[in-house]
C-alpha atoms as a PDB file:
ATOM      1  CA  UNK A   1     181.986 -24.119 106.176  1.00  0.00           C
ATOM      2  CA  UNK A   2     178.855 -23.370 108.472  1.00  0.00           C
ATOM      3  CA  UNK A   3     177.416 -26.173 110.430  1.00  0.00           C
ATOM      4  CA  UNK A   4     173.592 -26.336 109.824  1.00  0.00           C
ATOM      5  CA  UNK A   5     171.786 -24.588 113.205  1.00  0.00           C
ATOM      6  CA  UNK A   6     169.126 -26.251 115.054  1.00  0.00           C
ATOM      7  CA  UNK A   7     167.085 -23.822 114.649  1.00  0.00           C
ATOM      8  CA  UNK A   8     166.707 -24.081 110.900  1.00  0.00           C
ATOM      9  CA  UNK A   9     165.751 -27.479 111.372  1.00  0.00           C
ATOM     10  CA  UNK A  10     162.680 -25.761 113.578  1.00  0.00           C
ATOM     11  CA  UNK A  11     162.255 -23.707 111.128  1.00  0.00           C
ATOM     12  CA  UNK A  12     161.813 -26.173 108.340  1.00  0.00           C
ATOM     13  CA  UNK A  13     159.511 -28.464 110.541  1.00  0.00           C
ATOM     14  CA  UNK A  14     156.249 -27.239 109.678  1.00  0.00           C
ATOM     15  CA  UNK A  15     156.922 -27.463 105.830  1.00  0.00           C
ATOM     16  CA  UNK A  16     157.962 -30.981 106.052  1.00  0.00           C
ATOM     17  CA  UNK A  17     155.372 -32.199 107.866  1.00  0.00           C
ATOM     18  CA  UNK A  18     152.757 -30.612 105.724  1.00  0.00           C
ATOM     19  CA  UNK A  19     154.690 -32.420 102.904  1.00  0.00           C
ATOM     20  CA  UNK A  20     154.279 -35.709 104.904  1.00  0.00           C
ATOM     21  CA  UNK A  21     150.655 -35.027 104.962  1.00  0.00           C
ATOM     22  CA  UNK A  22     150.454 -34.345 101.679  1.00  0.00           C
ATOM     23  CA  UNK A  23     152.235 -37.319 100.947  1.00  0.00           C
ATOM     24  CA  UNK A  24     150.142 -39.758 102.903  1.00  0.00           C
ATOM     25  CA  UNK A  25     146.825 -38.179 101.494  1.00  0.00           C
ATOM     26  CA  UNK A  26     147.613 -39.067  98.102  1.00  0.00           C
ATOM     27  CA  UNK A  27     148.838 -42.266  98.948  1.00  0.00           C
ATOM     28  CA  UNK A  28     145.430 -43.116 100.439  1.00  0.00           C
ATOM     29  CA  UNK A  29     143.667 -41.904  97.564  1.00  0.00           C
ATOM     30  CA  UNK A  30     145.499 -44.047  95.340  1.00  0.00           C
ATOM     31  CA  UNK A  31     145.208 -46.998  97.532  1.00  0.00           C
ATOM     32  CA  UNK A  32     141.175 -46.076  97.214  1.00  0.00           C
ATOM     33  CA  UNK A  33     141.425 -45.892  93.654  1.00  0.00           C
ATOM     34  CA  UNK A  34     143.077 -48.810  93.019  1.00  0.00           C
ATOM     35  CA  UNK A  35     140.457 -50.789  95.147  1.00  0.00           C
ATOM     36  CA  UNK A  36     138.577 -54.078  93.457  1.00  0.00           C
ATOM     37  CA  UNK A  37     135.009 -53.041  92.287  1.00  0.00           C
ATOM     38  CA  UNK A  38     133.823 -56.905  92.376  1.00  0.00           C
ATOM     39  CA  UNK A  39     133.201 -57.386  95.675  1.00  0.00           C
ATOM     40  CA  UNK A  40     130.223 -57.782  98.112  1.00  0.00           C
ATOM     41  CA  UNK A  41     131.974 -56.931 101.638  1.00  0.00           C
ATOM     42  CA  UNK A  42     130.346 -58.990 104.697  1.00  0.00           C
ATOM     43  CA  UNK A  43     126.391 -57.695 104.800  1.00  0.00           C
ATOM     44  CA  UNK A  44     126.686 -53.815 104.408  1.00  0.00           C
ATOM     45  CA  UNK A  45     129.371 -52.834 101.333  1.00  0.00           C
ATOM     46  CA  UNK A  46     128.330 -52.925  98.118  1.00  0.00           C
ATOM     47  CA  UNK A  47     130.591 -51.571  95.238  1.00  0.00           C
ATOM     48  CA  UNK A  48     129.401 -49.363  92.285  1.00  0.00           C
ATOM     49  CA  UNK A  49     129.268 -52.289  89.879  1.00  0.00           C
ATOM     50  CA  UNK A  50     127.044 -54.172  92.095  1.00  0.00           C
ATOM     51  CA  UNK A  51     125.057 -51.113  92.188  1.00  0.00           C
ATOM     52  CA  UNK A  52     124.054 -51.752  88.794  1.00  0.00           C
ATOM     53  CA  UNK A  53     123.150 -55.334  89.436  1.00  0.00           C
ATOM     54  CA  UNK A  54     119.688 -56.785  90.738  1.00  0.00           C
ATOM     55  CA  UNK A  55     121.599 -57.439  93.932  1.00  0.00           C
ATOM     56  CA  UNK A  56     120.871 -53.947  95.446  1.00  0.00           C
ATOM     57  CA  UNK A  57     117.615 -53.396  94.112  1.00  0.00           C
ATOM     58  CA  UNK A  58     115.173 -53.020  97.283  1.00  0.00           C
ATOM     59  CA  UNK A  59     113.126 -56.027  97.469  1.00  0.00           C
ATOM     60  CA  UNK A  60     109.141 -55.339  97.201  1.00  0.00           C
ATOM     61  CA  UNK A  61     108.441 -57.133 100.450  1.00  0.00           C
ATOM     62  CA  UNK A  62     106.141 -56.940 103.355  1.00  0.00           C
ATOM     63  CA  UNK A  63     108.460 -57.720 106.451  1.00  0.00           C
ATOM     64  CA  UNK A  64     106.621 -59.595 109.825  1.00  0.00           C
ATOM     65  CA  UNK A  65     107.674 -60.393 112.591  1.00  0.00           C
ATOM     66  CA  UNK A  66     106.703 -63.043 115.253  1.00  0.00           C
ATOM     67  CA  UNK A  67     107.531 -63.910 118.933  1.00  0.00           C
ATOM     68  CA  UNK A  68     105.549 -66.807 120.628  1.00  0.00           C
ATOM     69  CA  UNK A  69     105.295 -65.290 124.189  1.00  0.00           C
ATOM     70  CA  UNK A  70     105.135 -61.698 125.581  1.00  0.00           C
ATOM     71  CA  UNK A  71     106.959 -62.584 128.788  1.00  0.00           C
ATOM     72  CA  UNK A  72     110.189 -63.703 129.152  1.00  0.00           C
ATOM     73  CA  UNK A  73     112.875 -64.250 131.805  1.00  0.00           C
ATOM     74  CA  UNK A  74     115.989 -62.387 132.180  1.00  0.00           C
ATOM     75  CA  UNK A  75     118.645 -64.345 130.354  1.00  0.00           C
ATOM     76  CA  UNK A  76     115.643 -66.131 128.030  1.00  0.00           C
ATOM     77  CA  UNK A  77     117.936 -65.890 124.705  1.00  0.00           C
ATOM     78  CA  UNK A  78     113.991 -64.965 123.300  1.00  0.00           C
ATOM     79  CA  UNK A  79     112.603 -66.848 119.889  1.00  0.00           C
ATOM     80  CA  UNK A  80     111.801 -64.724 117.077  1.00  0.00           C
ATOM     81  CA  UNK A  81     110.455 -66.040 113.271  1.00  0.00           C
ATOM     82  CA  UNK A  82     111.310 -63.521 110.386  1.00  0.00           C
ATOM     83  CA  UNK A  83     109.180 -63.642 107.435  1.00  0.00           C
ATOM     84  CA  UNK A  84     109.358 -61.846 103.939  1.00  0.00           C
ATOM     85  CA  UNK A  85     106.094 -62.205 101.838  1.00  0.00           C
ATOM     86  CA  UNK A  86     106.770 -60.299  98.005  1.00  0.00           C
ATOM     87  CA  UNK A  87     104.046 -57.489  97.299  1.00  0.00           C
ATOM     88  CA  UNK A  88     105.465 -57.384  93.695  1.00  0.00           C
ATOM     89  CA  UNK A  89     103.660 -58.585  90.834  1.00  0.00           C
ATOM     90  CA  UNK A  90     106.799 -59.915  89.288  1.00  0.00           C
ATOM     91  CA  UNK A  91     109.276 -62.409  89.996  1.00  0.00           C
ATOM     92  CA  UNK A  92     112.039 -61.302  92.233  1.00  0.00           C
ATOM     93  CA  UNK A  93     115.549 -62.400  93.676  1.00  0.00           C
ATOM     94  CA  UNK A  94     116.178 -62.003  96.848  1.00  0.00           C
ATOM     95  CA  UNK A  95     119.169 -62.805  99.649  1.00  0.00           C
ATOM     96  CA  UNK A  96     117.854 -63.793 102.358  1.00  0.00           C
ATOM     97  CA  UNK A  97     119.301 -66.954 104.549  1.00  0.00           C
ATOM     98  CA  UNK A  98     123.227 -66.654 104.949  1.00  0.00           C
ATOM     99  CA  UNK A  99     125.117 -69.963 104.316  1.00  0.00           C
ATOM    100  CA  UNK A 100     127.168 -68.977 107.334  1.00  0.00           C
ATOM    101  CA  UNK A 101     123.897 -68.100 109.282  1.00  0.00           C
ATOM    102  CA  UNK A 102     125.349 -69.656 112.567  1.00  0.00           C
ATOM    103  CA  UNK A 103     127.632 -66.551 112.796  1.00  0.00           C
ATOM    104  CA  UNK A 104     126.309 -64.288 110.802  1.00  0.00           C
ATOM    105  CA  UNK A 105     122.515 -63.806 110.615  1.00  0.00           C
ATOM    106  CA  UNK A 106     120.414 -63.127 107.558  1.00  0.00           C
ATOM    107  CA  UNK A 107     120.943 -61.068 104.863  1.00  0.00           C
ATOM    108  CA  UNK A 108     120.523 -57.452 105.020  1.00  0.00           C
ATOM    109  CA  UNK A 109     118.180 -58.057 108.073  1.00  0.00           C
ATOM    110  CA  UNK A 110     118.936 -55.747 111.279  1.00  0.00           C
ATOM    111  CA  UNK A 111     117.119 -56.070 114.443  1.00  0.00           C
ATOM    112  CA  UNK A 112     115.905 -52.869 116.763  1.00  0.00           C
ATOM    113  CA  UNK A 113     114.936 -53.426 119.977  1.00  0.00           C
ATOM    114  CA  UNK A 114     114.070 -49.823 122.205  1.00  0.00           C
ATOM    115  CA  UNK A 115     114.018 -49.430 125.746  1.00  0.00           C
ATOM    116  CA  UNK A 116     110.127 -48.528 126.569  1.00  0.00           C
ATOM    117  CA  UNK A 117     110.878 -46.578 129.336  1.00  0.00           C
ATOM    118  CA  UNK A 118     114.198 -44.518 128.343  1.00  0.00           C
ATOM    119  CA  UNK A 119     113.107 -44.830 124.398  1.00  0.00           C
ATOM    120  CA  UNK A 120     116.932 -45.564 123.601  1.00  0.00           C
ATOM    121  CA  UNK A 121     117.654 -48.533 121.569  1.00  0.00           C
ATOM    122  CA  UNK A 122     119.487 -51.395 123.777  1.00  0.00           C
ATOM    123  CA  UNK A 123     121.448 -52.469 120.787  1.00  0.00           C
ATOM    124  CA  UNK A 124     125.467 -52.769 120.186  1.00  0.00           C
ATOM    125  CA  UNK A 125     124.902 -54.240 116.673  1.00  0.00           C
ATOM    126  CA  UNK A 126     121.538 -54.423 114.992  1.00  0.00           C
ATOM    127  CA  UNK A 127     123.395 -56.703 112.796  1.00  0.00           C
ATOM    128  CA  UNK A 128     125.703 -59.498 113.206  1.00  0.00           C
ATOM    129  CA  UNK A 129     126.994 -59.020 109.575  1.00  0.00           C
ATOM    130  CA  UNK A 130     128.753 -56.200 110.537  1.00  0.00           C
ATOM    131  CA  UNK A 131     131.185 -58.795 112.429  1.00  0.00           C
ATOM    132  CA  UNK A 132     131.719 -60.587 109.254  1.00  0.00           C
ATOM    133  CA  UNK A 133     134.715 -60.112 106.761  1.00  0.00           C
ATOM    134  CA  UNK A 134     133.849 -62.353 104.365  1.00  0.00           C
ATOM    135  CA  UNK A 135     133.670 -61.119 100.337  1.00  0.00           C
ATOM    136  CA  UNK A 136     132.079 -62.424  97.889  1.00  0.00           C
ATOM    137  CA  UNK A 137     132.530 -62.053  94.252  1.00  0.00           C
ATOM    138  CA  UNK A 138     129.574 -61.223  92.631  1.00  0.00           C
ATOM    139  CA  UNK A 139     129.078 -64.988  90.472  1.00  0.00           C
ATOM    140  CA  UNK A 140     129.679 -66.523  93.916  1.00  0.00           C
ATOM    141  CA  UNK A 141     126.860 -64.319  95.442  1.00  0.00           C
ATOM    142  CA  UNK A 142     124.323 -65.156  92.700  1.00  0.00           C
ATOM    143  CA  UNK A 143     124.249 -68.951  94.099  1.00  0.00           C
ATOM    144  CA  UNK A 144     122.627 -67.850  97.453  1.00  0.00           C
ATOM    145  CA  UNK A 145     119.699 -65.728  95.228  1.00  0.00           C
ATOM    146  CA  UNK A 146     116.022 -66.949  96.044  1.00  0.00           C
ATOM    147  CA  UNK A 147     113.856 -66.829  92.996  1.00  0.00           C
ATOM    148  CA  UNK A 148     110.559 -64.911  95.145  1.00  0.00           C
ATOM    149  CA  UNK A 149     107.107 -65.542  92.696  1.00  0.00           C
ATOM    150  CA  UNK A 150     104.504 -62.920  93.649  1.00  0.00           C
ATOM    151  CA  UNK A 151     102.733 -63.832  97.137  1.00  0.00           C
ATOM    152  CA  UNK A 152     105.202 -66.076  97.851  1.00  0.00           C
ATOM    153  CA  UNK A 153     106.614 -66.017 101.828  1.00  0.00           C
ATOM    154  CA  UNK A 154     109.992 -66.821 103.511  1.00  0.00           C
ATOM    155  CA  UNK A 155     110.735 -67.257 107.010  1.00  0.00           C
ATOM    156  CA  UNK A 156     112.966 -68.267 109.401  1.00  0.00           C
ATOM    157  CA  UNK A 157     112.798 -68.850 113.057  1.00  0.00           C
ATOM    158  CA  UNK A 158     116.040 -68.178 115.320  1.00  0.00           C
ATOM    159  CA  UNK A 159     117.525 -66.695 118.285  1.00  0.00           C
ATOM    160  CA  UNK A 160     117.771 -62.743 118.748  1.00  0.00           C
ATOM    161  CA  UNK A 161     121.336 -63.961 119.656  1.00  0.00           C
ATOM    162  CA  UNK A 162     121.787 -65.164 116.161  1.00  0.00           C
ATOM    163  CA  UNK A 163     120.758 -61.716 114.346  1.00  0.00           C
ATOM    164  CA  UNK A 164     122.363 -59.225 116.554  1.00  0.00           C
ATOM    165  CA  UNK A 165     124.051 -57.929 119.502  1.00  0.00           C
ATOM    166  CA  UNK A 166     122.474 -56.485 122.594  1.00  0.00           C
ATOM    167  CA  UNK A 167     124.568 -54.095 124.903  1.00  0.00           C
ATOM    168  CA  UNK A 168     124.855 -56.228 127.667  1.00  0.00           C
ATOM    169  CA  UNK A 169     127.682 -58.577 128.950  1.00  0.00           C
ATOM    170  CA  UNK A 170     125.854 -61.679 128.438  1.00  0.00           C
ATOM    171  CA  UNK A 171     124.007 -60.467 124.863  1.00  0.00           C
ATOM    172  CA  UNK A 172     121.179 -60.862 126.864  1.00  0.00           C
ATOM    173  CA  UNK A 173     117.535 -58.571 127.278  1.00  0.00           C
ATOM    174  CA  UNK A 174     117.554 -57.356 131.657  1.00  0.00           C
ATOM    175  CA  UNK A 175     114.512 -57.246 133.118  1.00  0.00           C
ATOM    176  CA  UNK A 176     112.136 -54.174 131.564  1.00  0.00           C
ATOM    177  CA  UNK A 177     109.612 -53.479 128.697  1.00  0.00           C
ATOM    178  CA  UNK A 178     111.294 -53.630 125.061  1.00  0.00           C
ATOM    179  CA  UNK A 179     109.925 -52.374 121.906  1.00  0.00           C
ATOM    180  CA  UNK A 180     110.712 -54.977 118.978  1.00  0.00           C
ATOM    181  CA  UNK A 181     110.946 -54.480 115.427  1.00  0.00           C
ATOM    182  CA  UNK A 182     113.503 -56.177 112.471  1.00  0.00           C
ATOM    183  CA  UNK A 183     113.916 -54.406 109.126  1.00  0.00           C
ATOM    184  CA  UNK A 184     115.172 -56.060 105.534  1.00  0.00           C
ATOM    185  CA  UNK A 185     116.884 -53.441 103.672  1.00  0.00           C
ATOM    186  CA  UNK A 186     114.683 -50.306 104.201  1.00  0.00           C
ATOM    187  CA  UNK A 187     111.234 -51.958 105.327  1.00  0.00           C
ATOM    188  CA  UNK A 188     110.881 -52.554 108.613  1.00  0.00           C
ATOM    189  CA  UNK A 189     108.189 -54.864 110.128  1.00  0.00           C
ATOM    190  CA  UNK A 190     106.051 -54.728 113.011  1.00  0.00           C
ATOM    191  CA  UNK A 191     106.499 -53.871 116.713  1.00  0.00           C
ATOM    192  CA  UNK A 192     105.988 -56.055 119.456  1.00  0.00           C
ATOM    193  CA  UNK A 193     106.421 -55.590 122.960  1.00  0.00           C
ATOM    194  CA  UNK A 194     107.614 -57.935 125.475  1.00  0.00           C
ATOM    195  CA  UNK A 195     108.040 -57.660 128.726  1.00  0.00           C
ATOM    196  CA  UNK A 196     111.017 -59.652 130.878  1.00  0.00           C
ATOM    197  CA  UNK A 197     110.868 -60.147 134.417  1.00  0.00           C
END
């Protein structure tokens, strides 16, 4: 009786490890099939049921934003105020105020913040929901809805520290001329420039 060669084994390599391949493919896409469709993942996944929902409709909102100073120290972790005031003639829901805002931010909210000089954005997150793993089934998420009448405003005042990260050691601005804006969903606010010294 012949005793396999080592060389068929060489030989046979590249077949079996485009079977592997194959293998591990379609165990992915059955893993991604098999997925739950009723959850809200952290501040950026939505599922295709949601999708159907009110949840994901684009608030009508005009977005503002407010800093008390236009100077600032390096290391100043600098004040900002949010608001959301409804342009829509009817009454909306909205997400807005995380109940786990400490470490997590607002809802759909992302801060930019630009480099005046280079024009490149300073930012490592724009938001701190990114960070966050937390799901929420979708009855659990309708608890945190805001019922927003037309006119009505929202706001809150925080921390640029408690929306986002900057790309510094210390999440802190250094010293230069920043252009600042924050966006809910898709509509993004004002820009304000501050200087820190």
């Amino acid at each position: 009786m012949n005793k396999p060669r080592s060389t068929d084994f060489i030989k046979a390599y590249p077949v079996l490890l485009v079977f592997f391949v194959v293998f591990l493919f379609s165990l992915f896409l059955i893993s991604c099939n098999n997925k739950p469709k009723s959850y809200y993942l952290s501040d950026i996944y939505l599922d295709t049921d949601l999708q159907q929902s009110e949840i994901t409709d684009t608030p009508d909102v005009k977005v503002y934003l407010m800093i008390p100073d236009s100077d600032f120290k390096a290391g100043d972790d600098i004040p900002i105020t949010v608001s959301l005031t409804s342009t829509s003639d009817s009454v909306q829901k909205i997400l807005f105020e995380k109940p786990d805002f400490d470490a997590y931010g607002l809802w759909r909210t992302s801060l930019n913040i630009e480099d005046v000089k280079t024009g490149n954005s300073v930012m490592k997150y724009n938001s701190k929901g990114i960070l966050s793993s937390k799901c929420y089934m979708p009855d659990e998420l309708k608890k945190f809805y805001q019922e927003f009448l037309p006119g009505k405003s929202v706001s809150r005042t925080c921390k640029i520290s408690d929306l986002a990260i900057i790309n510094s050691s210390d999440n802190r601005l250094m010293p230069g001329t920043y252009k600042i804006s924050v966006s809910y969903y898709d509509k993004k606010s004002n820009e304000i420039i501050i200087e820190v010294i």
